[in-house]
N, C-alpha and C. Protein backbone atom coordinates (compact mmCIF):
# COMPACT_ATOMS: atom_id res chain seq x y z
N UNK A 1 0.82 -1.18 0.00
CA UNK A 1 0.00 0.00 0.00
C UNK A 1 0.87 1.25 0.00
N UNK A 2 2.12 0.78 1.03
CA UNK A 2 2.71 2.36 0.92
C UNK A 2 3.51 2.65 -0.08
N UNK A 3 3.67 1.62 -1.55
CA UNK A 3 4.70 2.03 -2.24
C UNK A 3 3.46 2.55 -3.24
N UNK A 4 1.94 2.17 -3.36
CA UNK A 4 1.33 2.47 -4.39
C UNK A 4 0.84 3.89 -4.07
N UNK A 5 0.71 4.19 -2.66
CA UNK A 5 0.51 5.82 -2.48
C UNK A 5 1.75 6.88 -2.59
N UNK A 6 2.80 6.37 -2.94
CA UNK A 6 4.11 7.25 -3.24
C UNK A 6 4.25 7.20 -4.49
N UNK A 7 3.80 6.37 -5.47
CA UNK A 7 3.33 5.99 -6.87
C UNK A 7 2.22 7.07 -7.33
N UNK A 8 1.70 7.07 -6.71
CA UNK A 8 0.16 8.32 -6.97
C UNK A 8 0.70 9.56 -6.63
N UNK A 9 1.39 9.54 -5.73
CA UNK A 9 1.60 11.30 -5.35
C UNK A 9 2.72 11.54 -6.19
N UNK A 10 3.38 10.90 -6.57
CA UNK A 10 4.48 11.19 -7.43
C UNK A 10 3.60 11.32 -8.87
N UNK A 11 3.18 10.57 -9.34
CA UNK A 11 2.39 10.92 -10.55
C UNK A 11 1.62 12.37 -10.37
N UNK A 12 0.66 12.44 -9.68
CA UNK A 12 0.14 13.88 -9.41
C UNK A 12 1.16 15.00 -9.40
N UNK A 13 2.61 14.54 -8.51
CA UNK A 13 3.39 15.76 -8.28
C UNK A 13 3.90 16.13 -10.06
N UNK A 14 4.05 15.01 -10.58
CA UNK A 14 4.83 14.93 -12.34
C UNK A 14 3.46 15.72 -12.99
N UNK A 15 2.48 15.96 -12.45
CA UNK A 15 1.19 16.62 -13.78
C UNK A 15 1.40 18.00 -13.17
N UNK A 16 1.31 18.19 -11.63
CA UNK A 16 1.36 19.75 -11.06
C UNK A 16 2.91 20.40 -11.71
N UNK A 17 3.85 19.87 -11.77
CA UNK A 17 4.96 20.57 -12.31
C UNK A 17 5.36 20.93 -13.68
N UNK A 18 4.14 19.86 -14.73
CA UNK A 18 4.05 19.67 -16.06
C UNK A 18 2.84 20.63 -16.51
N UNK A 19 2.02 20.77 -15.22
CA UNK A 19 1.02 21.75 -15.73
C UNK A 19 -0.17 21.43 -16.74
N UNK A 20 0.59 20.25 -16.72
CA UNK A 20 -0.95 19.14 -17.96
C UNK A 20 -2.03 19.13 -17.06
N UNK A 21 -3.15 19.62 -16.88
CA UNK A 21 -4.48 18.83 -16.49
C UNK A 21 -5.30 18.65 -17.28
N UNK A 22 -6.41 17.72 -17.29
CA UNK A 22 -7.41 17.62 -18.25
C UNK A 22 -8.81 17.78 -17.83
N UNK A 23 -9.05 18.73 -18.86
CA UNK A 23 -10.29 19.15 -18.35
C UNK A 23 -11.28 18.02 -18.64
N UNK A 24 -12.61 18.16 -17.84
CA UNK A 24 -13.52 17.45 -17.62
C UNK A 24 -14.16 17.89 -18.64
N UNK A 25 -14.96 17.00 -19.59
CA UNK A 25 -15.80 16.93 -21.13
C UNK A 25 -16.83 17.50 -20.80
N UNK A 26 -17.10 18.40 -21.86
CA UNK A 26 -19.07 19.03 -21.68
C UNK A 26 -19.56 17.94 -21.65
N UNK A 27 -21.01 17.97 -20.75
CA UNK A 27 -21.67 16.56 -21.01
C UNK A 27 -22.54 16.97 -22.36
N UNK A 28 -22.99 16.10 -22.98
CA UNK A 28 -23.47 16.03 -24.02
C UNK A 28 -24.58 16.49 -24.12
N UNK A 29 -25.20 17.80 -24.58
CA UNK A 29 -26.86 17.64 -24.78
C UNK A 29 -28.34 16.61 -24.71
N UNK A 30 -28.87 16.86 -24.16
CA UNK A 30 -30.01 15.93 -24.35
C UNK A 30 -30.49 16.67 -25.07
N UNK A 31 -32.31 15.96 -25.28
CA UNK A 31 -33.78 16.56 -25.77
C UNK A 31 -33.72 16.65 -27.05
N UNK A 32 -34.41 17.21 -27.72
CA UNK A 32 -34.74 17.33 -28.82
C UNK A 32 -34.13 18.34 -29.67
N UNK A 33 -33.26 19.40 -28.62
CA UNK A 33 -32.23 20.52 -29.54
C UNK A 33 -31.27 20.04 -29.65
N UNK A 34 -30.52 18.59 -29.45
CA UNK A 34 -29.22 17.98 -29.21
C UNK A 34 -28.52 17.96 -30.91
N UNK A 35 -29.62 17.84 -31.67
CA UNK A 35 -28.82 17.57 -33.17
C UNK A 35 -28.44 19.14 -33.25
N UNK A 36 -29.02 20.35 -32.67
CA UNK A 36 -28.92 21.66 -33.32
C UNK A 36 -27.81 22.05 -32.67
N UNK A 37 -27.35 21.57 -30.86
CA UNK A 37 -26.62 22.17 -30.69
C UNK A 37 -24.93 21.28 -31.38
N UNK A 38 -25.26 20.06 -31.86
CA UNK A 38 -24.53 19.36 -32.58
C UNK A 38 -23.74 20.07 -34.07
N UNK A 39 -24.69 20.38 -34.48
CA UNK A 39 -24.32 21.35 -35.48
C UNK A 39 -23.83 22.64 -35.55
N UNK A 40 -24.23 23.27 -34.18
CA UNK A 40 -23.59 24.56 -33.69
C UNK A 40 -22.55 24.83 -33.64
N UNK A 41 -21.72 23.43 -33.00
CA UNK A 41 -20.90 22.98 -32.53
C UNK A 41 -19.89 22.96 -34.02
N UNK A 42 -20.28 22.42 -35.02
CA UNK A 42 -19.51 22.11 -36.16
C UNK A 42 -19.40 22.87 -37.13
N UNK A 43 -20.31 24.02 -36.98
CA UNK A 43 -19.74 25.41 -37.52
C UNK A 43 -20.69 25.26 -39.00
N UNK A 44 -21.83 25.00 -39.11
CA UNK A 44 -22.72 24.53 -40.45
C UNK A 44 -23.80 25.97 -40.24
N UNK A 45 -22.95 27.04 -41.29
CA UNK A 45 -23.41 28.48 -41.57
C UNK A 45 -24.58 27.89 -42.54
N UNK A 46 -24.98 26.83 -43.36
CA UNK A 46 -26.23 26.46 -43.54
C UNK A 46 -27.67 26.48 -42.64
N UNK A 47 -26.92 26.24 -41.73
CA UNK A 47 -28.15 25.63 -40.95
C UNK A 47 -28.59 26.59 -40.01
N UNK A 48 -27.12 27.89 -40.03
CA UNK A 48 -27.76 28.54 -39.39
C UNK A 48 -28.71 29.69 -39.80
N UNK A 49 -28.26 30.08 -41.28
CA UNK A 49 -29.00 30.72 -41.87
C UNK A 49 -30.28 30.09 -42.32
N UNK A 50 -30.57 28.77 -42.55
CA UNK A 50 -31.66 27.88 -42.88
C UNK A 50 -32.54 28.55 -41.16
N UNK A 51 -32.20 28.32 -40.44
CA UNK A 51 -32.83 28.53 -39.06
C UNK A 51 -33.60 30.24 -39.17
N UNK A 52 -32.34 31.18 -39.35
CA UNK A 52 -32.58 32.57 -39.93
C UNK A 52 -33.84 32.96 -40.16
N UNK A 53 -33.55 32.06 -41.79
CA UNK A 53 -34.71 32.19 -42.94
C UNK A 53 -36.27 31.93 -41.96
N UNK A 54 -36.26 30.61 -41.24
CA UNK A 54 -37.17 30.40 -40.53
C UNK A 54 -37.68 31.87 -39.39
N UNK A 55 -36.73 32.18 -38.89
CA UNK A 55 -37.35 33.08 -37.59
C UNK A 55 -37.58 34.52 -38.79
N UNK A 56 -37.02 34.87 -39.80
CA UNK A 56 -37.19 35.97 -40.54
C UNK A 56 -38.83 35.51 -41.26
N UNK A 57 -39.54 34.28 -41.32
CA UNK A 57 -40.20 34.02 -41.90
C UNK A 57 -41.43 34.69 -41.00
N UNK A 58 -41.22 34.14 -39.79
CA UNK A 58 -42.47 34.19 -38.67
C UNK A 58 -42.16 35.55 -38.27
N UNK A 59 -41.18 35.91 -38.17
CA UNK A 59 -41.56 37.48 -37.37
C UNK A 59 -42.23 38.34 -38.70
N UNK A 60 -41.70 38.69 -39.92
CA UNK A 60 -41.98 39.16 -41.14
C UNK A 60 -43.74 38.89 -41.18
N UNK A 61 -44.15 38.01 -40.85
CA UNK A 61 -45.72 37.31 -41.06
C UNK A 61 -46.59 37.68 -39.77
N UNK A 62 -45.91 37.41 -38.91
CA UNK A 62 -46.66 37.23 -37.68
C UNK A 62 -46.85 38.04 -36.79
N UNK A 63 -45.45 38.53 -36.47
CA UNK A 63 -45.25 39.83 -36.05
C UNK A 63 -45.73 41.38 -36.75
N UNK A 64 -45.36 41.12 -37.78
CA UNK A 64 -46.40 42.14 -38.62
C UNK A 64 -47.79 42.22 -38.42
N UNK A 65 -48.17 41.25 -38.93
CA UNK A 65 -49.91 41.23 -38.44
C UNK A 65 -49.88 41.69 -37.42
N UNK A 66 -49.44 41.60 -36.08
CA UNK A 66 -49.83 41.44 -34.79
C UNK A 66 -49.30 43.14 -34.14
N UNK A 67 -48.66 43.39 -34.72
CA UNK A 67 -47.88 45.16 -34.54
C UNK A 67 -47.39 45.92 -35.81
N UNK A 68 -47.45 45.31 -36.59
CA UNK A 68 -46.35 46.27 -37.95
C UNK A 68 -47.87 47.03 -38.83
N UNK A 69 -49.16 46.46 -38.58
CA UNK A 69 -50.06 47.07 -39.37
C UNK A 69 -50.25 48.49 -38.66
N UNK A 70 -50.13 48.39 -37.50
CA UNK A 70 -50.39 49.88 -36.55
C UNK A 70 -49.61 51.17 -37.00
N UNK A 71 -48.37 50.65 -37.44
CA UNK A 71 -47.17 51.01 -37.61
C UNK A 71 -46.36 51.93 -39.21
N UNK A 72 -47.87 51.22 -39.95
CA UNK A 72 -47.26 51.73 -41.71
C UNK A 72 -47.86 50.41 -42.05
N UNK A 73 -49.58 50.88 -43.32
CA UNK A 73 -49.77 50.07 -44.17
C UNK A 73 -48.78 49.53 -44.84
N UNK A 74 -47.79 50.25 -45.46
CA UNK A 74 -47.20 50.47 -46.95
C UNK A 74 -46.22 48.87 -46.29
N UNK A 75 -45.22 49.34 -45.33
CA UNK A 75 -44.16 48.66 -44.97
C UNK A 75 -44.83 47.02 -44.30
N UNK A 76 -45.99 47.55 -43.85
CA UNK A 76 -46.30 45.94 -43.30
C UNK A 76 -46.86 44.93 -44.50
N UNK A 77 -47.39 45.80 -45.78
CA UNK A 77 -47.62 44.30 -46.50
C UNK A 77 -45.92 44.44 -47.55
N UNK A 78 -45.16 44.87 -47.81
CA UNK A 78 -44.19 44.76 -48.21
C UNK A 78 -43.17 43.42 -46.92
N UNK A 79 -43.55 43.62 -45.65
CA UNK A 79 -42.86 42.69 -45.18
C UNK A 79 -44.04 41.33 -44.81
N UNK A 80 -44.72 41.61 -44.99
CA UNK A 80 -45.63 40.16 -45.02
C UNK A 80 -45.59 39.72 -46.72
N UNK A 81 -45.98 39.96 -47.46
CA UNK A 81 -45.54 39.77 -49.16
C UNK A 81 -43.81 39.12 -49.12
N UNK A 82 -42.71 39.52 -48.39
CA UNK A 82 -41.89 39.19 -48.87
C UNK A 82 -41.45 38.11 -47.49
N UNK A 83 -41.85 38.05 -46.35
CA UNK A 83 -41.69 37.20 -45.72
C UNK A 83 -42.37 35.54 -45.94
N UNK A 84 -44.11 36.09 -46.77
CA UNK A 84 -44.14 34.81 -47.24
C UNK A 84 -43.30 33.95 -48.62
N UNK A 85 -42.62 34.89 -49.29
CA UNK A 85 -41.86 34.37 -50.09
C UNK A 85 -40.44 33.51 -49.57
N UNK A 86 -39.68 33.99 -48.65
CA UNK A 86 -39.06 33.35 -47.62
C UNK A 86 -39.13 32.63 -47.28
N UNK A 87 -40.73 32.08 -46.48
CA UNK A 87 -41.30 30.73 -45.85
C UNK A 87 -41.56 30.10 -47.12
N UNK A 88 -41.88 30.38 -48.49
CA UNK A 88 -41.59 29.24 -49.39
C UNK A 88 -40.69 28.65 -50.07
N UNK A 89 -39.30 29.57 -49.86
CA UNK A 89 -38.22 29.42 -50.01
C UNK A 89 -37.40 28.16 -48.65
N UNK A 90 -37.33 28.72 -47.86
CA UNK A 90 -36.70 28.16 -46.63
C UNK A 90 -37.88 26.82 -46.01
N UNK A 91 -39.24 26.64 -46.21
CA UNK A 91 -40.10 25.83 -45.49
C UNK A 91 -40.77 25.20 -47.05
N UNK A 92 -40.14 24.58 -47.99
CA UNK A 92 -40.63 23.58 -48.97
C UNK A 92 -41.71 22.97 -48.67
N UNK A 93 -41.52 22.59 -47.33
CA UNK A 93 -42.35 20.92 -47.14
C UNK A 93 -43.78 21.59 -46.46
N UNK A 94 -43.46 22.67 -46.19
CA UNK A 94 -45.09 23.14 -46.06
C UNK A 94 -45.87 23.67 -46.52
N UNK A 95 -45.43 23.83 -47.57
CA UNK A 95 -46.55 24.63 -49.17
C UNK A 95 -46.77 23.50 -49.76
N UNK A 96 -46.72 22.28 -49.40
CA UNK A 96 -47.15 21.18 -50.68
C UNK A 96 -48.75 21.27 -50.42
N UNK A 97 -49.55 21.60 -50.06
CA UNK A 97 -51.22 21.89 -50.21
C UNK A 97 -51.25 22.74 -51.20
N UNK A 98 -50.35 23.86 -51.50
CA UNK A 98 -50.63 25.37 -52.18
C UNK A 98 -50.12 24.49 -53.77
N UNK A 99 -51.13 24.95 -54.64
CA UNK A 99 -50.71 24.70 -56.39
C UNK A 99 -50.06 26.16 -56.39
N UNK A 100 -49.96 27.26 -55.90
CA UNK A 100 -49.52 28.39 -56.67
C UNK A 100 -48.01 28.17 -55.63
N UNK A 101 -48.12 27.56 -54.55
CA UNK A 101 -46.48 27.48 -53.96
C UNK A 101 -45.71 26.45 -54.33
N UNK A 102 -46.04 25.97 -54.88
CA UNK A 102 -45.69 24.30 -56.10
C UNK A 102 -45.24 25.12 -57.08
N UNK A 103 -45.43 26.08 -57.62
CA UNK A 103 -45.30 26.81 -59.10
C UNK A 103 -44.01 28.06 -58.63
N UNK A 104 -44.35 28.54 -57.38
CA UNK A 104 -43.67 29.64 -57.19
C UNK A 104 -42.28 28.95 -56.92
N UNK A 105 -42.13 27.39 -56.26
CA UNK A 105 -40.79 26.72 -56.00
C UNK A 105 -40.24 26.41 -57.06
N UNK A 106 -40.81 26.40 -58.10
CA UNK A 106 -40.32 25.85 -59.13
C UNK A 106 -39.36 27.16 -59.72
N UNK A 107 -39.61 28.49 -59.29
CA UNK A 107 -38.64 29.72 -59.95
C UNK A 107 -37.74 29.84 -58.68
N UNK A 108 -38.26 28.85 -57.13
CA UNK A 108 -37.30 29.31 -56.61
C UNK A 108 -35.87 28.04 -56.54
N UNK A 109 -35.83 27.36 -57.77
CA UNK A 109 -34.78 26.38 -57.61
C UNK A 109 -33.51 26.87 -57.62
N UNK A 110 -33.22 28.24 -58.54
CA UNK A 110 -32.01 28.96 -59.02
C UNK A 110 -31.63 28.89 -57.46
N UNK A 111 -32.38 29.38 -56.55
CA UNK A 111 -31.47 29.51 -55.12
C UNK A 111 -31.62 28.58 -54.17
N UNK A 112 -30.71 27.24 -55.15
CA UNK A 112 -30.51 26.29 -54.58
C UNK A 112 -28.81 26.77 -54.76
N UNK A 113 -28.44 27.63 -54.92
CA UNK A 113 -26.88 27.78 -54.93
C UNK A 113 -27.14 28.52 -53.67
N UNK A 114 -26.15 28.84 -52.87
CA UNK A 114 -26.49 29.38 -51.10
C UNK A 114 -25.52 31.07 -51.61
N UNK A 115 -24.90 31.53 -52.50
CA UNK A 115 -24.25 32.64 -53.10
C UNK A 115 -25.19 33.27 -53.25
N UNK A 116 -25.97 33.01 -54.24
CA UNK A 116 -27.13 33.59 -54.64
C UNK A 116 -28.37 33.38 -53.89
N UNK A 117 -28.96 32.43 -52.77
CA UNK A 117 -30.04 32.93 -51.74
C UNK A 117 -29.36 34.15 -50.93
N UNK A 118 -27.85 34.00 -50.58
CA UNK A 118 -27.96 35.22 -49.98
C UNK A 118 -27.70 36.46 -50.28
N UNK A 119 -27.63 36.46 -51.62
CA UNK A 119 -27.66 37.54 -52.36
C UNK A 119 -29.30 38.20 -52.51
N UNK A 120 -30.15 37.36 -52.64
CA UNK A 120 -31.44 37.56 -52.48
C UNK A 120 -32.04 37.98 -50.87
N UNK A 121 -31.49 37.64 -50.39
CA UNK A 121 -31.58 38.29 -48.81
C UNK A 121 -30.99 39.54 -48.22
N UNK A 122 -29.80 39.71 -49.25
CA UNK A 122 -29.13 41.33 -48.80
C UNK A 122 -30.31 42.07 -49.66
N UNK A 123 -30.74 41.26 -51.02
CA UNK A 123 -31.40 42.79 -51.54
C UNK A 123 -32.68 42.72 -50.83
N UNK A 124 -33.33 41.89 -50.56
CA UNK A 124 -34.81 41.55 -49.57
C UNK A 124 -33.98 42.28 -48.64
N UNK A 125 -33.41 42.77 -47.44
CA UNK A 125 -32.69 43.25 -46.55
C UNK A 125 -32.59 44.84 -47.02
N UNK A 126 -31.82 44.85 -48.29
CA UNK A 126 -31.96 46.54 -48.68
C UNK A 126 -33.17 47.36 -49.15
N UNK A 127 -34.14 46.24 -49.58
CA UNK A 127 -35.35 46.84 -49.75
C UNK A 127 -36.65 47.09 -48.86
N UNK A 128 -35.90 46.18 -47.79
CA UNK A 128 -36.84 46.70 -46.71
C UNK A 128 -35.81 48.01 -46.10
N UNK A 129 -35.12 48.13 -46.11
CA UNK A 129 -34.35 49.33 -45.18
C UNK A 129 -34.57 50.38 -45.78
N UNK A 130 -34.85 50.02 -47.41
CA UNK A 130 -35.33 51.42 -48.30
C UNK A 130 -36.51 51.61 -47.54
N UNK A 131 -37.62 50.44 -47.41
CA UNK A 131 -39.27 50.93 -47.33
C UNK A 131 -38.83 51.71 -45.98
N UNK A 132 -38.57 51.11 -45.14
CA UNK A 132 -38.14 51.68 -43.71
C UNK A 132 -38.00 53.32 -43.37
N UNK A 133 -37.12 53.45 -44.80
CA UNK A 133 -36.63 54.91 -44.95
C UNK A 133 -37.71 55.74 -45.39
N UNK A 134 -38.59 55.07 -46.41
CA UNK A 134 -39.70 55.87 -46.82
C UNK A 134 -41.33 55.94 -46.27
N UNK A 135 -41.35 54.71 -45.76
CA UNK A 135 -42.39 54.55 -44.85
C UNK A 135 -42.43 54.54 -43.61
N UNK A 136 -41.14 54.62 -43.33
CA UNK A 136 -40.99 54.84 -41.29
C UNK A 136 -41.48 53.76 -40.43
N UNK A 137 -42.05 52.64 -40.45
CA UNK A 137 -42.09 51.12 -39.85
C UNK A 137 -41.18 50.94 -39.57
N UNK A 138 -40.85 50.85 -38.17
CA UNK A 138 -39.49 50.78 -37.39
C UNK A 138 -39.05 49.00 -37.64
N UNK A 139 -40.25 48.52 -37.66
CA UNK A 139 -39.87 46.54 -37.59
C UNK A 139 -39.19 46.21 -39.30
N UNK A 140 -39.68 47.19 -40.03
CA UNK A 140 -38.48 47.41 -41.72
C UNK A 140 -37.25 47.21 -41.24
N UNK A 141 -36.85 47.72 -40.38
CA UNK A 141 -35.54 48.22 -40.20
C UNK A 141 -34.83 46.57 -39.48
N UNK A 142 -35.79 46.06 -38.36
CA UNK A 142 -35.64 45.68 -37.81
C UNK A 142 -35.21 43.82 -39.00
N UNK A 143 -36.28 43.80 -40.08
CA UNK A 143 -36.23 42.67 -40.49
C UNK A 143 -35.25 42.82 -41.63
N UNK A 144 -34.57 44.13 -42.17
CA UNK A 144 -33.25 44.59 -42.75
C UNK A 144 -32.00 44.15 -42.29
N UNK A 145 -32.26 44.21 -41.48
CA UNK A 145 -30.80 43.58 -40.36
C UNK A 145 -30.97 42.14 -40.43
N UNK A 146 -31.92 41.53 -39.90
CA UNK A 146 -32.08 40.26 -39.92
C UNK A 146 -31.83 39.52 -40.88
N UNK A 147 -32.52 39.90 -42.18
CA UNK A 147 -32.02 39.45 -43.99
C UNK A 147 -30.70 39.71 -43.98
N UNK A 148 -30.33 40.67 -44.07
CA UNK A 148 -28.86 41.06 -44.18
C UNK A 148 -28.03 39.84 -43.44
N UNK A 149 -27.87 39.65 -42.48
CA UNK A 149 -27.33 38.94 -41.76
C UNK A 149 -27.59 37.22 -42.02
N UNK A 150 -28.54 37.00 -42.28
CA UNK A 150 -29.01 36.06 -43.10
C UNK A 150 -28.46 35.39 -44.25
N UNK A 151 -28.64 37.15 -45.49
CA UNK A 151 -27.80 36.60 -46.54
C UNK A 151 -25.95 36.09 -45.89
N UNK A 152 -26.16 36.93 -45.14
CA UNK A 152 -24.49 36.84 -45.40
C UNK A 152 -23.99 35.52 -44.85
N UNK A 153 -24.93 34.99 -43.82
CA UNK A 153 -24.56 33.17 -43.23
C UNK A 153 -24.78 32.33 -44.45
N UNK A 154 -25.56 32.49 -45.81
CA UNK A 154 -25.21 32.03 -47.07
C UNK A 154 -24.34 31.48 -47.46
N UNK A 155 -23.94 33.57 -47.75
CA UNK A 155 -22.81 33.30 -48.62
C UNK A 155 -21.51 32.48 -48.07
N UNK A 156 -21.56 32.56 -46.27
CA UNK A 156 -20.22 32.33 -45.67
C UNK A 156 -20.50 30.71 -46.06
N UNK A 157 -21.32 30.22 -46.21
CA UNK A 157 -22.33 28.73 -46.29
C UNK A 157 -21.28 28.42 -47.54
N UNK A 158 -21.88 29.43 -48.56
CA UNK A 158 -21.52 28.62 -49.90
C UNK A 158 -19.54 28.83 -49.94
N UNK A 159 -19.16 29.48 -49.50
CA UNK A 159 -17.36 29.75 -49.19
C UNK A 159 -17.13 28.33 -48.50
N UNK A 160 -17.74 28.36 -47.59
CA UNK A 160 -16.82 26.77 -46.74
C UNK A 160 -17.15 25.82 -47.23
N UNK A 161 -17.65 25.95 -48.66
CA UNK A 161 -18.08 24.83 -49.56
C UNK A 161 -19.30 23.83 -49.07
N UNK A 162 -20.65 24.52 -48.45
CA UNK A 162 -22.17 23.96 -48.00
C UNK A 162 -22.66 23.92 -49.46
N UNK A 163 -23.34 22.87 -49.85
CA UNK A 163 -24.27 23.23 -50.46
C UNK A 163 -25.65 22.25 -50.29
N UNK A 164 -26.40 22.93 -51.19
CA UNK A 164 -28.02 22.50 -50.94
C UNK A 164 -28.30 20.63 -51.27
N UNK A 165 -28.73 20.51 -50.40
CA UNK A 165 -29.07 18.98 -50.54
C UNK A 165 -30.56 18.55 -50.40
N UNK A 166 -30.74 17.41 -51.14
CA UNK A 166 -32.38 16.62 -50.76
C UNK A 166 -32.86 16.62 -49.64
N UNK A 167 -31.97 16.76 -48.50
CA UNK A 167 -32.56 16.82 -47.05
C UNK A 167 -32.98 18.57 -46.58
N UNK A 168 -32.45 19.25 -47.41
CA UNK A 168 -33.05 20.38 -47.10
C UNK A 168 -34.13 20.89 -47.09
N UNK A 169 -35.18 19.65 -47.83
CA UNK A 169 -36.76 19.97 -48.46
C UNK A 169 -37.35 19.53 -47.56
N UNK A 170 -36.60 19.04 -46.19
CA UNK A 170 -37.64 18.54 -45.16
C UNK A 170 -36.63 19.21 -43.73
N UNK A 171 -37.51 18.53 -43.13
CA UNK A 171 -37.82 19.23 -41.75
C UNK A 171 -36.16 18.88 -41.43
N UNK A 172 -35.91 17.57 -41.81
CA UNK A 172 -34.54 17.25 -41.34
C UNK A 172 -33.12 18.07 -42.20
N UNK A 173 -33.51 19.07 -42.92
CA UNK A 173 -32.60 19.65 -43.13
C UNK A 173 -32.38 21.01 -42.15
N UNK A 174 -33.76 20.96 -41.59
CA UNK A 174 -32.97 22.18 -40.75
C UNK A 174 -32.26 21.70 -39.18
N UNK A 175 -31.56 20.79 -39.48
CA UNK A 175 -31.18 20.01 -38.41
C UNK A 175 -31.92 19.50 -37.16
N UNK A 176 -33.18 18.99 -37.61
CA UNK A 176 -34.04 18.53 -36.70
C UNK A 176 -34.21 16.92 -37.08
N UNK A 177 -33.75 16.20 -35.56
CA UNK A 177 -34.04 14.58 -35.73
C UNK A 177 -35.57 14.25 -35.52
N UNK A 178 -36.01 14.07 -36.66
CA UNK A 178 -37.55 14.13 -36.69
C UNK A 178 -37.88 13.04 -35.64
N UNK A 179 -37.25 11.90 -36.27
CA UNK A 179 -37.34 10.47 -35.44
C UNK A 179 -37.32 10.24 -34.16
N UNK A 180 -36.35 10.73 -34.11
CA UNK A 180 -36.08 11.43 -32.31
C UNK A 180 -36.83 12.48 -31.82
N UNK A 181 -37.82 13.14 -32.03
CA UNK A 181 -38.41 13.89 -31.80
C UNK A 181 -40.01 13.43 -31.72
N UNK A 182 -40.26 12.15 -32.66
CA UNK A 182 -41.21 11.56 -32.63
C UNK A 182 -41.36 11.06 -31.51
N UNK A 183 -40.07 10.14 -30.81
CA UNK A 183 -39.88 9.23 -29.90
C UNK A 183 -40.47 9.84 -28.74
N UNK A 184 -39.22 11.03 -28.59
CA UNK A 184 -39.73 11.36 -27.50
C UNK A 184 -40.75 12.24 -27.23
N UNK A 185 -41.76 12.70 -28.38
CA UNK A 185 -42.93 13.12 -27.72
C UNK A 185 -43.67 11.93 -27.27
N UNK A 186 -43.64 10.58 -27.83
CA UNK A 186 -44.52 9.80 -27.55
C UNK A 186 -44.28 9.10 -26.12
N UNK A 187 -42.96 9.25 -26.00
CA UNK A 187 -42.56 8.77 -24.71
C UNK A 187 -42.93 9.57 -23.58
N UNK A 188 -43.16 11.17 -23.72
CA UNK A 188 -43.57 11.77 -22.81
C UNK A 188 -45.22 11.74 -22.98
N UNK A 189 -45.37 11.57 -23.76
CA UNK A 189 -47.12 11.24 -23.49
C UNK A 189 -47.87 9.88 -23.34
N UNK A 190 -46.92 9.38 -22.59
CA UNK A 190 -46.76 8.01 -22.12
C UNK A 190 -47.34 7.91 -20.76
């Protein structure tokens, strides 16, 4: 016993003088955000602008309705008009009821290159900052920034060499484990 505890303290004393310690591992995510923070993690400017597109979709739509009409006719259907173009851009799999969003995807295939969606998002971005300027709707301004920033997780997308794939037309391209998400709702409503 006493040669294996002079064995240990000597090892410990060889890491305190070497200055090596090792840190203790993040524990791993659970739940159902575990694939997103997985991807966070791996630096996929797709997914985060895919995510973007999503929250630029609902505030542009929803948020408008709900405050931007008070605010400037002009600017709130310019950002509801172009936010639903967005949600048919970025949310494929939920216009398959619509024949005219079946037709409108079909012109939006060109921005299946991620250069050019976010080139379409700086100018969606500059043209709301124009309306902004001319119609005074402070949430213009607000969803200018947002596009902008948007396009530009694109373009950084299409530089680190991302590009658009078959899984992007579903839910599981925006880094959501559907399967796993199935599970465990059913498991909690168990």
């Amino acid at each position: 016993e006493g040669e294996q505890e002079e064995e240990d303290t000597g090892g410990n004393m060889q890491n305190l003088l070497s200055g090596v310690t090792k840190p203790a591992p993040e524990p791993e995510p659970t739940g159902w955000y575990s694939d997103l923070v997985k991807m966070y993690k791996e630096g996929k400017f797709k997914t985060y602008a895919r995510w973007g597109g999503v929250a630029n979709t609902f505030l542009m739509v929803v948020l408008t309705c709900l405050v931007g009409l008070s605010l400037g006719l002009v600017g709130a259907l310019v950002s509801i008009f172009l936010g639903i173009l967005i949600g048919i851009l970025e949310l494929p799999f939920c216009c398959t009821c619509f024949q005219w969003c079946q037709v409108v995807q079909k012109w939006f295939v060109i921005f299946e290159v991620y250069w050019l969606r976010g080139l379409l998002y700086i100018i969606i971005g500059l043209s709301l900052g124009i309306t902004f300027s001319q119609a005074g709707n402070v949430l213009c301004l607000v969803y200018a920034i947002t596009n902008i920033l948007d396009g530009l997780c694109y373009v950084i997308a299409h530089i680190r060499g991302e590009t658009h794939t078959a899984a992007d037309n579903s839910a599981a391209g925006l880094g959501v484990n559907t399967t796993k998400l199935k599970t465990q709702m059913a498991v909690s409503a168990m």
